[in-house]
PDB file of N, CA and C in Angstrom:
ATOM      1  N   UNK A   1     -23.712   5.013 -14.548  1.00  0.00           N
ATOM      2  CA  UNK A   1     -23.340   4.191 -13.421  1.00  0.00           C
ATOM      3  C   UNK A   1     -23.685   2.750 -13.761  1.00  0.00           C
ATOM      4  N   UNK A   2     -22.494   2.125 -13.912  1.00  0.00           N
ATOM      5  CA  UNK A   2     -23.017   0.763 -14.038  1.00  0.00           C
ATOM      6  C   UNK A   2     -22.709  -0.056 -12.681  1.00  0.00           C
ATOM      7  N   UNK A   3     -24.186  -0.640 -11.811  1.00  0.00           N
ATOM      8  CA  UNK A   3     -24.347  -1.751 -11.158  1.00  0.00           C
ATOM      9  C   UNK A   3     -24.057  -3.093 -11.233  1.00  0.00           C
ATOM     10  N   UNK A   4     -23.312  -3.776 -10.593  1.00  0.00           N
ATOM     11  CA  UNK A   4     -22.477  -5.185 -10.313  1.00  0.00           C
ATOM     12  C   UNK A   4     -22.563  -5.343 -11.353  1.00  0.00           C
ATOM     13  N   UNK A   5     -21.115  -4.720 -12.256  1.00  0.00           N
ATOM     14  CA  UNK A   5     -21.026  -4.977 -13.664  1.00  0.00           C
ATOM     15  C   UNK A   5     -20.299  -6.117 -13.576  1.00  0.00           C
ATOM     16  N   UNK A   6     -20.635  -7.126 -14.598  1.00  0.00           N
ATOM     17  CA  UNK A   6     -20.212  -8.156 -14.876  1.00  0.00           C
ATOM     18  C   UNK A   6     -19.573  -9.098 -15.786  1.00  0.00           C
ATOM     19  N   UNK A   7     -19.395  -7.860 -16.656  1.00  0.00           N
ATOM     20  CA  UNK A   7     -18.350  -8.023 -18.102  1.00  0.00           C
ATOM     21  C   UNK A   7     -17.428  -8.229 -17.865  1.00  0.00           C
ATOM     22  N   UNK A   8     -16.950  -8.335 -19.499  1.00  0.00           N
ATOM     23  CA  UNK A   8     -15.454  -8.068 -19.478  1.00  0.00           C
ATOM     24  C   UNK A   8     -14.654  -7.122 -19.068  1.00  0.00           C
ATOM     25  N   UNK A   9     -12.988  -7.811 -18.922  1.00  0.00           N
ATOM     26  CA  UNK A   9     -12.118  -6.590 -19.271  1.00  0.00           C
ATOM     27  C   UNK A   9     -12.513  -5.219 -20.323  1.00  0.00           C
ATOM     28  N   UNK A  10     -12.712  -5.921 -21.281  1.00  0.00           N
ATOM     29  CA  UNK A  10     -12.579  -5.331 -22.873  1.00  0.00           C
ATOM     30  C   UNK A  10     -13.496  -4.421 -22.665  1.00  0.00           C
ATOM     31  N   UNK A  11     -14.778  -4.889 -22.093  1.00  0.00           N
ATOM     32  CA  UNK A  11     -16.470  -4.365 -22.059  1.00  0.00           C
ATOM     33  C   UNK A  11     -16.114  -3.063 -20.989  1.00  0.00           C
ATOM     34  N   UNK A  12     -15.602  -3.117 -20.249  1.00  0.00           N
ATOM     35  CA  UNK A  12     -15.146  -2.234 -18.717  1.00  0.00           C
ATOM     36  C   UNK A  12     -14.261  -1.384 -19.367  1.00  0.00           C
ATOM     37  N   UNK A  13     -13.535  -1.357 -19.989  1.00  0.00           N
ATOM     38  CA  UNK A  13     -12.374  -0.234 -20.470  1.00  0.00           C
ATOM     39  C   UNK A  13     -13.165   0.490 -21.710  1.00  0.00           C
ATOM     40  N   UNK A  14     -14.246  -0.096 -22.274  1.00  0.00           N
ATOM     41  CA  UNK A  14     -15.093   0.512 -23.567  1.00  0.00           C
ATOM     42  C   UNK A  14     -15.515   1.433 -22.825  1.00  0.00           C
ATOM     43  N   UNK A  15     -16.793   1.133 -21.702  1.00  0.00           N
ATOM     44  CA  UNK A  15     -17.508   1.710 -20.733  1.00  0.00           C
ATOM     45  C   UNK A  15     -16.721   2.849 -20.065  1.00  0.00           C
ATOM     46  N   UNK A  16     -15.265   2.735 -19.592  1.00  0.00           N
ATOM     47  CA  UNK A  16     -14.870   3.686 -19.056  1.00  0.00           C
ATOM     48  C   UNK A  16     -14.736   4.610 -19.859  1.00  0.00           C
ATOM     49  N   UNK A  17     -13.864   4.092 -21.009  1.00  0.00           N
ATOM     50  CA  UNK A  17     -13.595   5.775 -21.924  1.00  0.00           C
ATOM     51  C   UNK A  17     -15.123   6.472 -22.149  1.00  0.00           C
ATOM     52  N   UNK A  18     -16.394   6.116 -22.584  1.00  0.00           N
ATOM     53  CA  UNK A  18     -16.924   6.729 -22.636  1.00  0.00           C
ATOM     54  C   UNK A  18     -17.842   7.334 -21.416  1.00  0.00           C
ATOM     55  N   UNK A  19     -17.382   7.720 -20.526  1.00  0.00           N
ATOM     56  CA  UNK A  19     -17.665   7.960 -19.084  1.00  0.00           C
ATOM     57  C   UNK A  19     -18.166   7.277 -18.338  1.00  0.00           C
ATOM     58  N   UNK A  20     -18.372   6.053 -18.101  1.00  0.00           N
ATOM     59  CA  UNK A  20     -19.327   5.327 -17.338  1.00  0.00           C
ATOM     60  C   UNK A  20     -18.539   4.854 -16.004  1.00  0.00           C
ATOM     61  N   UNK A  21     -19.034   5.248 -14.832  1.00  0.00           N
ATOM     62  CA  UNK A  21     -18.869   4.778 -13.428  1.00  0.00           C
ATOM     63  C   UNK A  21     -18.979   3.652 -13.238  1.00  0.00           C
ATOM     64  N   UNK A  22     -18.281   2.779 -12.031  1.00  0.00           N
ATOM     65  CA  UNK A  22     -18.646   1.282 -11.774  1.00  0.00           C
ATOM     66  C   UNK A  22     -18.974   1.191 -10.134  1.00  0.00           C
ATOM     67  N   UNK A  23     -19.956   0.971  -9.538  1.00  0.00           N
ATOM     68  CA  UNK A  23     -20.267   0.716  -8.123  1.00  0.00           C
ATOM     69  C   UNK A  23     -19.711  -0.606  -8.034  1.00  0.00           C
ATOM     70  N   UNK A  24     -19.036  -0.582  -6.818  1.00  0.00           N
ATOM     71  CA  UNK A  24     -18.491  -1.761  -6.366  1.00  0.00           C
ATOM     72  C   UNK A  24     -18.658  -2.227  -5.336  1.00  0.00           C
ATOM     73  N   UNK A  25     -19.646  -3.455  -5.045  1.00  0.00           N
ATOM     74  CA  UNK A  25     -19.876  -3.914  -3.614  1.00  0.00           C
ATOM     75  C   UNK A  25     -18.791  -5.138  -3.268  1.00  0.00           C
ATOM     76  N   UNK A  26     -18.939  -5.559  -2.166  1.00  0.00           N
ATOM     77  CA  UNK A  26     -18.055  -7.308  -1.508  1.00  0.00           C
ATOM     78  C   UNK A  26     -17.950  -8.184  -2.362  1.00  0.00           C
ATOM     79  N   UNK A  27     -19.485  -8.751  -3.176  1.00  0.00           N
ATOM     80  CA  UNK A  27     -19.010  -9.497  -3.974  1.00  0.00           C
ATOM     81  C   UNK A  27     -18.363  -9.899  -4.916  1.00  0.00           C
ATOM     82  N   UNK A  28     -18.445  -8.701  -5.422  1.00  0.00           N
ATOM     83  CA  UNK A  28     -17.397  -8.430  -6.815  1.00  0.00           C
ATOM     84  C   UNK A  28     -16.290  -8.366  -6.171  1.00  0.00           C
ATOM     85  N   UNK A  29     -16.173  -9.065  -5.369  1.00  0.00           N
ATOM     86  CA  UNK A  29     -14.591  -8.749  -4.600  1.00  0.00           C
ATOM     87  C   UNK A  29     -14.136 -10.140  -4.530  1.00  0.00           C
ATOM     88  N   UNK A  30     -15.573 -11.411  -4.671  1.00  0.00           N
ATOM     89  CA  UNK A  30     -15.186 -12.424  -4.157  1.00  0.00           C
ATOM     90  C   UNK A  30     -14.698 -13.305  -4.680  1.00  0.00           C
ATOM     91  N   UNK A  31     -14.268 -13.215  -5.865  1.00  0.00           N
ATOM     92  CA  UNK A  31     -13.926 -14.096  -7.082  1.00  0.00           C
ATOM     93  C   UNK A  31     -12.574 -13.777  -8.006  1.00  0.00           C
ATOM     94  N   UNK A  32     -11.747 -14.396  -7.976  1.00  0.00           N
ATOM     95  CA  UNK A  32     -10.520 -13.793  -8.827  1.00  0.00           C
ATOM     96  C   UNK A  32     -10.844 -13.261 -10.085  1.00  0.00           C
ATOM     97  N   UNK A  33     -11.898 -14.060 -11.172  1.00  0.00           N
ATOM     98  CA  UNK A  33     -12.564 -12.988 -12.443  1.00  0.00           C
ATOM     99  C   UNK A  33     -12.693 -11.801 -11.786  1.00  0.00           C
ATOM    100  N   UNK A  34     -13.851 -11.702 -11.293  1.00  0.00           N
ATOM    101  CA  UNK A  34     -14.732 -10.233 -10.978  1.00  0.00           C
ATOM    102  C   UNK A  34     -13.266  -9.723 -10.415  1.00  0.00           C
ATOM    103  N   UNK A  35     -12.327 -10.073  -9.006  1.00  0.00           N
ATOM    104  CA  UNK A  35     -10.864  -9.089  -8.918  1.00  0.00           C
ATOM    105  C   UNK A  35     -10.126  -8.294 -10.235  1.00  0.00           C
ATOM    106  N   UNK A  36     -10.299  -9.098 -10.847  1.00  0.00           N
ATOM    107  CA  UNK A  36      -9.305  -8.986 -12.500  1.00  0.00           C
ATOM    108  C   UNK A  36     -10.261  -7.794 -12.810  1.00  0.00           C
ATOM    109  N   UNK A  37     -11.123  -7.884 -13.376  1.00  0.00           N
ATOM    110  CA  UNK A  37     -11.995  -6.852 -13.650  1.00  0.00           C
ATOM    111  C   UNK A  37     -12.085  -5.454 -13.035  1.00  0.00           C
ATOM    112  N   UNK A  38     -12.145  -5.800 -11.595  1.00  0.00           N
ATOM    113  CA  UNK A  38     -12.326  -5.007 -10.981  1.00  0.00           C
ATOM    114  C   UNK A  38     -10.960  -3.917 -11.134  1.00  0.00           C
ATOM    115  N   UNK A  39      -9.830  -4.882 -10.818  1.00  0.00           N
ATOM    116  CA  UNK A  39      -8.366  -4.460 -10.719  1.00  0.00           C
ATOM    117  C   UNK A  39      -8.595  -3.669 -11.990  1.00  0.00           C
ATOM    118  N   UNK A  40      -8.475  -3.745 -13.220  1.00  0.00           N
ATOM    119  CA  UNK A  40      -8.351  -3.360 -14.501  1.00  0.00           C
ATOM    120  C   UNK A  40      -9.442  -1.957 -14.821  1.00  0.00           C
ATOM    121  N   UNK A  41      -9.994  -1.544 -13.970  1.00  0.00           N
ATOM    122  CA  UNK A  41     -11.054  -0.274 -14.026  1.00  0.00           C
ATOM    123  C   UNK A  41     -10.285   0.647 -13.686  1.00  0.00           C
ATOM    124  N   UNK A  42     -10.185   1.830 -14.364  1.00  0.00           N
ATOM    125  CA  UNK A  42     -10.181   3.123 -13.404  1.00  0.00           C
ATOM    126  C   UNK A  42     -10.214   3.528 -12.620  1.00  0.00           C
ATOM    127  N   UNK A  43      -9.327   3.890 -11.519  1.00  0.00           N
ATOM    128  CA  UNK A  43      -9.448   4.330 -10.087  1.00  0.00           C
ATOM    129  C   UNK A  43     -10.799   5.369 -10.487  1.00  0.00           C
ATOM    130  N   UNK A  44     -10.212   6.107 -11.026  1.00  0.00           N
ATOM    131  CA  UNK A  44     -11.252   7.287 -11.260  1.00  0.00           C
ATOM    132  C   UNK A  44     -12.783   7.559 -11.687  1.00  0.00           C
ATOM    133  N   UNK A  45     -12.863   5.973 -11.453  1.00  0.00           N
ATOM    134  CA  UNK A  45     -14.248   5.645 -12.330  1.00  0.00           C
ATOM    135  C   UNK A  45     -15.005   4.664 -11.174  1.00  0.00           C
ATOM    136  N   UNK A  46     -14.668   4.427 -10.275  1.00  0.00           N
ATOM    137  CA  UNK A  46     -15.149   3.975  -9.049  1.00  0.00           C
ATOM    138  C   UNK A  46     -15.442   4.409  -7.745  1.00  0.00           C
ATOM    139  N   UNK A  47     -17.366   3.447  -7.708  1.00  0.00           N
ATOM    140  CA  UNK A  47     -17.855   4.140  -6.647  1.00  0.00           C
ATOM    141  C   UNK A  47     -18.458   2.919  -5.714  1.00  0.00           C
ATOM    142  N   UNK A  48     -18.360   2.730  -4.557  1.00  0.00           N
ATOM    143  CA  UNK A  48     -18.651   1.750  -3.454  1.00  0.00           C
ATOM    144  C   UNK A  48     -20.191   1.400  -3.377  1.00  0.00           C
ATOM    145  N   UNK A  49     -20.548   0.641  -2.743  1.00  0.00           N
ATOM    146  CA  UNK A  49     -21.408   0.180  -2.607  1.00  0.00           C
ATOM    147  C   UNK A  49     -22.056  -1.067  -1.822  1.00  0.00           C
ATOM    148  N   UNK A  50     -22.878  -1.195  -1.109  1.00  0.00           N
ATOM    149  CA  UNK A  50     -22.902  -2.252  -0.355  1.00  0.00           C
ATOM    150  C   UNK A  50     -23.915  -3.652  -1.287  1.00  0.00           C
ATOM    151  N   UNK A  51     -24.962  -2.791  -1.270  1.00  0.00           N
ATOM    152  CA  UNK A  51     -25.793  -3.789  -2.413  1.00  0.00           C
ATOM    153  C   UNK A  51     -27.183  -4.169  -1.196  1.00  0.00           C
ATOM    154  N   UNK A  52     -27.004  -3.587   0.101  1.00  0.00           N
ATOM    155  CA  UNK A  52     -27.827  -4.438   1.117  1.00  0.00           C
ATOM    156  C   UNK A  52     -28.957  -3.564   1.158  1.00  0.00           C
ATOM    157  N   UNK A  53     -30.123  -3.988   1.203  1.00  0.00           N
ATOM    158  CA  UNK A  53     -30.163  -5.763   2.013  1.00  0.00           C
ATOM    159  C   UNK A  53     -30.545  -6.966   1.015  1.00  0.00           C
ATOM    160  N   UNK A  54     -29.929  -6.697  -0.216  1.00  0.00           N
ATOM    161  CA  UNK A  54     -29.410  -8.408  -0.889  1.00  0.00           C
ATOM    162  C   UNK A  54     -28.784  -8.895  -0.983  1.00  0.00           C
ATOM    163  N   UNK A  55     -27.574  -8.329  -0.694  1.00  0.00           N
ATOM    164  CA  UNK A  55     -26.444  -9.087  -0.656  1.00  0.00           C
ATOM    165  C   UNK A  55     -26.363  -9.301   0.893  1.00  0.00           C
ATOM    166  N   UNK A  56     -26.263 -10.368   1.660  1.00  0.00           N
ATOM    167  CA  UNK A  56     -26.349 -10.571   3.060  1.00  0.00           C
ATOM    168  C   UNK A  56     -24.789 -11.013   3.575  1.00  0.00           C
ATOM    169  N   UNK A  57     -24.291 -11.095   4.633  1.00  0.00           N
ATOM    170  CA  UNK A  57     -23.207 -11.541   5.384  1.00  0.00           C
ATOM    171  C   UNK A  57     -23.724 -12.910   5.981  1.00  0.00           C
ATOM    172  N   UNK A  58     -23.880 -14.256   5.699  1.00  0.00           N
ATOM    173  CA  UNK A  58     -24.673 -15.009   6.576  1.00  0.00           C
ATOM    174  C   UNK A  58     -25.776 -15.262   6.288  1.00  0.00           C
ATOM    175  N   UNK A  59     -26.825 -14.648   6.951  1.00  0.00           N
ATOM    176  CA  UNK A  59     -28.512 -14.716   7.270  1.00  0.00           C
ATOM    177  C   UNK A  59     -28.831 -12.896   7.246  1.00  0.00           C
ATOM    178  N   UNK A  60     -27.865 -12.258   7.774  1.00  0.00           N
ATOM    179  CA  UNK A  60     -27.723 -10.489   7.915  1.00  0.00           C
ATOM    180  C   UNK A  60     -27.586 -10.257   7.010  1.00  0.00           C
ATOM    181  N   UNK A  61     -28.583  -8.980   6.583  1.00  0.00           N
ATOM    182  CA  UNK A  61     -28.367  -8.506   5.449  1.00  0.00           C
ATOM    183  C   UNK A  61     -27.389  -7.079   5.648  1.00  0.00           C
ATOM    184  N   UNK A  62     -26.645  -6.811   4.549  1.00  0.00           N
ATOM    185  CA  UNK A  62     -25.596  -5.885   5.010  1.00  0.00           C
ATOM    186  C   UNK A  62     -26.498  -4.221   4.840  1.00  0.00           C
ATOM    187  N   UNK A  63     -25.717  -2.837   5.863  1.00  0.00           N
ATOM    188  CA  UNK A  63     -25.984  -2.122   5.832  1.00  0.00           C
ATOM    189  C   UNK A  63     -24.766  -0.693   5.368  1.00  0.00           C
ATOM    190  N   UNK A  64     -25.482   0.639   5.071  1.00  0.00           N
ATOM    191  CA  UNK A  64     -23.825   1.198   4.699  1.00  0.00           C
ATOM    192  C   UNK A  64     -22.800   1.338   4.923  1.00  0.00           C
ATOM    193  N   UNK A  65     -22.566   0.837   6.339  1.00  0.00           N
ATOM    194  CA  UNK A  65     -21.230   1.000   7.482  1.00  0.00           C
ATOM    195  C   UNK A  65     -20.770  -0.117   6.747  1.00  0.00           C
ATOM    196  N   UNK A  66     -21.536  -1.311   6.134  1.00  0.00           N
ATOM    197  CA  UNK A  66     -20.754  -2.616   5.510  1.00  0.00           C
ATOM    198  C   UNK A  66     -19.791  -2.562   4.150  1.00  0.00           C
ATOM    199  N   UNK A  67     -20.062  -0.984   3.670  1.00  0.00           N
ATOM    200  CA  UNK A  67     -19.244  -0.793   2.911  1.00  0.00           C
ATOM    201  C   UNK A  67     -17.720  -0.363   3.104  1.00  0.00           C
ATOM    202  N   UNK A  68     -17.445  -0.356   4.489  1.00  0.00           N
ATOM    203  CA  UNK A  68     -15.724  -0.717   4.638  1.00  0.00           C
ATOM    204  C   UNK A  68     -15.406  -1.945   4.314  1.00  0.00           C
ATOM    205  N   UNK A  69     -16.112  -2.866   4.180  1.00  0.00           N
ATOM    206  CA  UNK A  69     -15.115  -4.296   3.190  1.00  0.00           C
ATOM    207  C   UNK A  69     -15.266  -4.187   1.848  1.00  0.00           C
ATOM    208  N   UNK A  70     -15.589  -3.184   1.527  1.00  0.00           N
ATOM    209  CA  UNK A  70     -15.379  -2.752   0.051  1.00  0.00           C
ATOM    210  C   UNK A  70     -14.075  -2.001   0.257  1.00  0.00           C
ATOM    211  N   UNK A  71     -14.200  -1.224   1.077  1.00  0.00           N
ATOM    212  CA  UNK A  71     -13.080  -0.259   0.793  1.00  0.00           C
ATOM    213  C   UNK A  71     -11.845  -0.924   1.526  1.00  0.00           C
ATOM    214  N   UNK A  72     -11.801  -1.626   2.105  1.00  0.00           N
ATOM    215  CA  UNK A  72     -10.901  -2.961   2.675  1.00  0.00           C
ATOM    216  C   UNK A  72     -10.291  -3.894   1.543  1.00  0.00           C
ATOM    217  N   UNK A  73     -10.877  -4.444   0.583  1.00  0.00           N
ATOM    218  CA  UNK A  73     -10.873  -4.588  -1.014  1.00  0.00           C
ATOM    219  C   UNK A  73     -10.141  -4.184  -1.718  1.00  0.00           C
ATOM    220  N   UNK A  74     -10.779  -3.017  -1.902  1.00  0.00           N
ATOM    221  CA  UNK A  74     -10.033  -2.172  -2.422  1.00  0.00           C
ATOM    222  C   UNK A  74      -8.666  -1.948  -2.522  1.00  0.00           C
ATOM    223  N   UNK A  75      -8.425  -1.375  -1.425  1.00  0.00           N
ATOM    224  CA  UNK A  75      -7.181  -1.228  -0.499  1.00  0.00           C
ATOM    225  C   UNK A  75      -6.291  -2.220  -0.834  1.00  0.00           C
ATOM    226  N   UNK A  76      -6.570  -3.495  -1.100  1.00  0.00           N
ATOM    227  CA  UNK A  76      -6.008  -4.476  -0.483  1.00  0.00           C
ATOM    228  C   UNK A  76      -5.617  -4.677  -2.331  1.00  0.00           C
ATOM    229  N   UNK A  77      -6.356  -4.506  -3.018  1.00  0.00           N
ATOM    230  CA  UNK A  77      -6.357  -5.081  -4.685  1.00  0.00           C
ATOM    231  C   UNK A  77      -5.684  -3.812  -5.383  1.00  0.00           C
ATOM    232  N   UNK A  78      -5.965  -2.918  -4.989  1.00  0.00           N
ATOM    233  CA  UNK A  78      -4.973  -1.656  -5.635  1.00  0.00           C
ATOM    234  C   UNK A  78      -3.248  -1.964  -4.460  1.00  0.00           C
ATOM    235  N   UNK A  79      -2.905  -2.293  -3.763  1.00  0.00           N
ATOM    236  CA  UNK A  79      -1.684  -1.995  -3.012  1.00  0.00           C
ATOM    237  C   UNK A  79      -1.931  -0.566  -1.857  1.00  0.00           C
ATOM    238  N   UNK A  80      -2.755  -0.129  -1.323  1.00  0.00           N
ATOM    239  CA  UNK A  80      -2.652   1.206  -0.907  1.00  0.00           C
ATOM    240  C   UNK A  80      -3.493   1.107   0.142  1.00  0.00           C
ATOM    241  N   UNK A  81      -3.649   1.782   1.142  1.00  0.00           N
ATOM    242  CA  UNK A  81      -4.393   1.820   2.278  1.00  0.00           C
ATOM    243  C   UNK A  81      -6.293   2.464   2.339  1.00  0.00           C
ATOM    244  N   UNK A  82      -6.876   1.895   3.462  1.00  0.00           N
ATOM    245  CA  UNK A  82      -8.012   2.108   3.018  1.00  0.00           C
ATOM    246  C   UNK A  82      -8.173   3.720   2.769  1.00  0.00           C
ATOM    247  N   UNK A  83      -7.714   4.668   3.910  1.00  0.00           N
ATOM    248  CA  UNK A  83      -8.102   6.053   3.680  1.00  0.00           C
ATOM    249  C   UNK A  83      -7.846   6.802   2.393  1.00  0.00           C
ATOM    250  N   UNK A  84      -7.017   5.977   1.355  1.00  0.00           N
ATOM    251  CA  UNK A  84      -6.689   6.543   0.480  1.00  0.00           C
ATOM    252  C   UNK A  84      -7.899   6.372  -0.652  1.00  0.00           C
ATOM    253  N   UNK A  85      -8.347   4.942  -0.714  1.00  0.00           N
ATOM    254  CA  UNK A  85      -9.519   4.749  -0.968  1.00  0.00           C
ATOM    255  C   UNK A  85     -10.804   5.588  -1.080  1.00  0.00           C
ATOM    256  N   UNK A  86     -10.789   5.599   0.644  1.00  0.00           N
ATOM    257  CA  UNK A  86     -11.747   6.592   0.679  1.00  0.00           C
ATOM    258  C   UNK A  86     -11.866   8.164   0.415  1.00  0.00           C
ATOM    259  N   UNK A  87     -10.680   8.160  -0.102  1.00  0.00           N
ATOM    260  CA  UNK A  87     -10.288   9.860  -0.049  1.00  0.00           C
ATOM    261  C   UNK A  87     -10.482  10.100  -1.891  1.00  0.00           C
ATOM    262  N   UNK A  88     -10.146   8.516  -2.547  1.00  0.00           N
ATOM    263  CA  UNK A  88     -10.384   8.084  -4.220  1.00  0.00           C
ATOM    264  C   UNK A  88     -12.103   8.072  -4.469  1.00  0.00           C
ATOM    265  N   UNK A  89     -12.464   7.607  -3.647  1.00  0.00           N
ATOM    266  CA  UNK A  89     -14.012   7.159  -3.981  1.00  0.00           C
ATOM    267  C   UNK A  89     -14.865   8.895  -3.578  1.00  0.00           C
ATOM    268  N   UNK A  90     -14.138   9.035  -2.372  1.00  0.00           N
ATOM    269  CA  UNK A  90     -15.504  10.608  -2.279  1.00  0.00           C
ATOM    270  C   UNK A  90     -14.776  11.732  -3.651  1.00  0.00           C
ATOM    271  N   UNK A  91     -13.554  11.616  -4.365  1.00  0.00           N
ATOM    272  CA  UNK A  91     -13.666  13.020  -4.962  1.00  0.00           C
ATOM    273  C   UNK A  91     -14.205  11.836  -6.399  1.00  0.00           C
ATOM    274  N   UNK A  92     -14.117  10.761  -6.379  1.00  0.00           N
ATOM    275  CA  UNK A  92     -14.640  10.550  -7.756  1.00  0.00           C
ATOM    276  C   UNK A  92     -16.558  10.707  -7.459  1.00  0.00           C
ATOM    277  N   UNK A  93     -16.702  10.620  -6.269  1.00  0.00           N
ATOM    278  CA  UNK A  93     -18.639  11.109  -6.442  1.00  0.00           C
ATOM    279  C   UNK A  93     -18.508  12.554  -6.467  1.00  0.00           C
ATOM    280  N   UNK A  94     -17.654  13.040  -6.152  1.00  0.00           N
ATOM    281  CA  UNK A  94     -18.013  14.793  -6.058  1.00  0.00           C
ATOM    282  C   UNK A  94     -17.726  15.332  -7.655  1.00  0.00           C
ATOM    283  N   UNK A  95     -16.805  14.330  -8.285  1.00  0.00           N
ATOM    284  CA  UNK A  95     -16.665  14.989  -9.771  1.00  0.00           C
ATOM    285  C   UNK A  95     -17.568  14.263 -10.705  1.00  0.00           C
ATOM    286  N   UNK A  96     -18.258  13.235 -10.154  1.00  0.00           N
ATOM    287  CA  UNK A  96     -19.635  12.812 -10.639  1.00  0.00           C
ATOM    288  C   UNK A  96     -20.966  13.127 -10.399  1.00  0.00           C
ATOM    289  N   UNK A  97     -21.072  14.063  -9.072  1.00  0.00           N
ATOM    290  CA  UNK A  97     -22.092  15.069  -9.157  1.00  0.00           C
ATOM    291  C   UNK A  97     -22.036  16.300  -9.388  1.00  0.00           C
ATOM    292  N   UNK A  98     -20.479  16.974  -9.874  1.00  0.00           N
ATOM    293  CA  UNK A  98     -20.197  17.776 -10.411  1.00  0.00           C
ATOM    294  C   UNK A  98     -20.376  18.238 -12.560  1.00  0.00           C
ATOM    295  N   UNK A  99     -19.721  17.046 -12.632  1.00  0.00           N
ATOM    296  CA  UNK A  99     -19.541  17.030 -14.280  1.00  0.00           C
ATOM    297  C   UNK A  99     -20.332  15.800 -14.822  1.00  0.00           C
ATOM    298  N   UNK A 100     -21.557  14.890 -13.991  1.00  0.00           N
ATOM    299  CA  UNK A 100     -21.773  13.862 -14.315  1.00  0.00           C
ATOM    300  C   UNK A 100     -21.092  12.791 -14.857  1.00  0.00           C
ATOM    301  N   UNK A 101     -21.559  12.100 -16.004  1.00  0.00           N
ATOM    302  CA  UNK A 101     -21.054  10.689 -16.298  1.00  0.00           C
ATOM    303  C   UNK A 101     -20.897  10.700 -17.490  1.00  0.00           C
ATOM    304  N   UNK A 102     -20.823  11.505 -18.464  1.00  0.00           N
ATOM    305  CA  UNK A 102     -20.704  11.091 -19.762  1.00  0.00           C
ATOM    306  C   UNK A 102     -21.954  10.895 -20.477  1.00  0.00           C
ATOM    307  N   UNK A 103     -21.917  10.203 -21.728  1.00  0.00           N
ATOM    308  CA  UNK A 103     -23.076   9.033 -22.447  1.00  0.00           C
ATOM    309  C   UNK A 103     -23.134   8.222 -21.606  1.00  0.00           C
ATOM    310  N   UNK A 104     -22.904   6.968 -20.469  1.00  0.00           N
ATOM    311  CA  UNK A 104     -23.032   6.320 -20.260  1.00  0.00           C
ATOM    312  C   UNK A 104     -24.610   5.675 -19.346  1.00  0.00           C
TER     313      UNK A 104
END
């Protein structure tokens, strides 16, 4: 599982083939790099995340319900609606607590 990964393209597609997951919170949402990146991962290799309480909204620090603007994101950077998202993100944790992660 790699946390607010922050590589490359190149570095992110290495990481995927050899099984490695990517948690994805808001911020990595907030920047056209980190989008690109993000865009360019594996559906199948992504898992949500809020990041709170460090990553804050404001002065509020965010909580797990705050992870629908991830999946709002999402949605919005793949072309497809959120439930589909969410229907992408729970079987990729169930086949990651199923078959784990690889080497990664």
């Amino acid at each position: 599982m790699l946390h607010w990964f922050s590589g490359s393209i190149a570095e992110a597609q290495r990481a995927s083939k050899v099984g490695c997951y990517f948690s994805i919170n808001s911020k990595m949402l907030d920047s056209l790099r980190a989008r690109r990146v993000v865009a360019s991962l594996a559906r199948d290799r992504i898992l949500t995340e809020t990041d709170g309480p460090f990553i804050k909204r404001g002065s509020i620090p965010l909580v797990p319900k705050d992870v629908e603007a991830v999946v709002s994101g999402l949605a919005l950077l793949w072309g497809t609606d959120a439930e589909s998202v969410r229907l992408a993100v729970a079987k990729n944790l169930q086949t990651l607590l199923t078959q784990g992660a690889g080497r990664c």
